[in-house]
C-alpha atoms as a PDB file:
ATOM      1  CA  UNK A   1      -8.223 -17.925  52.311  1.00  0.00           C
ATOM      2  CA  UNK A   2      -8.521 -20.046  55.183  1.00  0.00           C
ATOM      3  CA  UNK A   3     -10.909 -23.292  55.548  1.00  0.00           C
ATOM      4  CA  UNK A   4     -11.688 -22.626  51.989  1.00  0.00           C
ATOM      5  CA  UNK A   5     -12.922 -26.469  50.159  1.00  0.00           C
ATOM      6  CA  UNK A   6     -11.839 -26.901  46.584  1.00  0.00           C
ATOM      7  CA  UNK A   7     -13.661 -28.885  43.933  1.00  0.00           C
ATOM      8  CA  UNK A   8     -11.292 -32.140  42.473  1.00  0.00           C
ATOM      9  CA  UNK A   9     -12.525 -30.066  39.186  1.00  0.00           C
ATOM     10  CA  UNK A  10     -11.079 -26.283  40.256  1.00  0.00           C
ATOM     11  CA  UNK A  11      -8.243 -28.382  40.899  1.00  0.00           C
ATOM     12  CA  UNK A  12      -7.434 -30.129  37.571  1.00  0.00           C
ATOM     13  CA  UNK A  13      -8.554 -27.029  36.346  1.00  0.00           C
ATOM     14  CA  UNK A  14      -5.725 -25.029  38.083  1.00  0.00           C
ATOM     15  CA  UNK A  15      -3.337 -28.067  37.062  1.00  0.00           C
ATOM     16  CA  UNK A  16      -4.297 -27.667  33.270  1.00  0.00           C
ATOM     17  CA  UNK A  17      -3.483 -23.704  33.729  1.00  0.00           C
ATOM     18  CA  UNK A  18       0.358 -24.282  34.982  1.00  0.00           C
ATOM     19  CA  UNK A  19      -1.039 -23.370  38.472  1.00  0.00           C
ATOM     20  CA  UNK A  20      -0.371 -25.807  41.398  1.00  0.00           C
ATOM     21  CA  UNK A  21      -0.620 -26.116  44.625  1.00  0.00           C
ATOM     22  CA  UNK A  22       2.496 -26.232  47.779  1.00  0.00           C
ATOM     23  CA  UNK A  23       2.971 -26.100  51.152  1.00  0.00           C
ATOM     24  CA  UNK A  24       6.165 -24.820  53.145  1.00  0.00           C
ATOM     25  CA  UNK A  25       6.606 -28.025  54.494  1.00  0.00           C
ATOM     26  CA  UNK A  26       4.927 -31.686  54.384  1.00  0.00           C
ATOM     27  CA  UNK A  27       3.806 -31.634  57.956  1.00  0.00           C
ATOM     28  CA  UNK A  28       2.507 -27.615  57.039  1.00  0.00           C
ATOM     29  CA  UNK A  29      -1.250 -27.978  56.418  1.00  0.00           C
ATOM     30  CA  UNK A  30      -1.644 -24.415  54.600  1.00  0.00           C
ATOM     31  CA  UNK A  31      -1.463 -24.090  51.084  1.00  0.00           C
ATOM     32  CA  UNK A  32      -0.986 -21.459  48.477  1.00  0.00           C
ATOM     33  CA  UNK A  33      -0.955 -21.705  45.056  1.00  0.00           C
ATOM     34  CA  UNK A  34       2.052 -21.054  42.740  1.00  0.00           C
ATOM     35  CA  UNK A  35       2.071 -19.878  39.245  1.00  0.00           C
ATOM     36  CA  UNK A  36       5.074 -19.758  38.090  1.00  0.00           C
ATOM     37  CA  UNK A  37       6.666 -16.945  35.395  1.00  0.00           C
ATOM     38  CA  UNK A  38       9.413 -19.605  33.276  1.00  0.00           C
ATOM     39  CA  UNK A  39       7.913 -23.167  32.253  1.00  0.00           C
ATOM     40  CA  UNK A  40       8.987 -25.810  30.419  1.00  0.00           C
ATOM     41  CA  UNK A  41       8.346 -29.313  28.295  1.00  0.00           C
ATOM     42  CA  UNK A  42      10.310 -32.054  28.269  1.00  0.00           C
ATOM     43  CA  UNK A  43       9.958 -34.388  25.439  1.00  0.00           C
ATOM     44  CA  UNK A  44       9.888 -37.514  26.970  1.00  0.00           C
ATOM     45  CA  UNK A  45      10.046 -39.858  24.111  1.00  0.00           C
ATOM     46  CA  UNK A  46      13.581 -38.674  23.262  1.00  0.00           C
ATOM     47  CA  UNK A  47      14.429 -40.800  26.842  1.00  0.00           C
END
């Protein structure tokens, strides 16, 4: 997918599914998206 525009909604959306978005590098302007196979939750009130 190149030059393709994303909605701030698709985004969240993506977000809320464990699906985000990276880039290779920070000066890299491509991205992919990642969806990861292990995930995890970290109770943060036990900090």
């Amino acid at each position: 997918m190149s030059n393709t525009h994303l909605t701030p909604e698709q985004i969240i959306r993506a977000y809320m599914l464990g699906i985000f978005p990276m880039s290779d590098s920070r000066k890299n302007k491509k991205i992919y998206f990642v969806d990861p196979d292990y995930r995890a939750i970290i109770p943060i009130s036990k900090f």
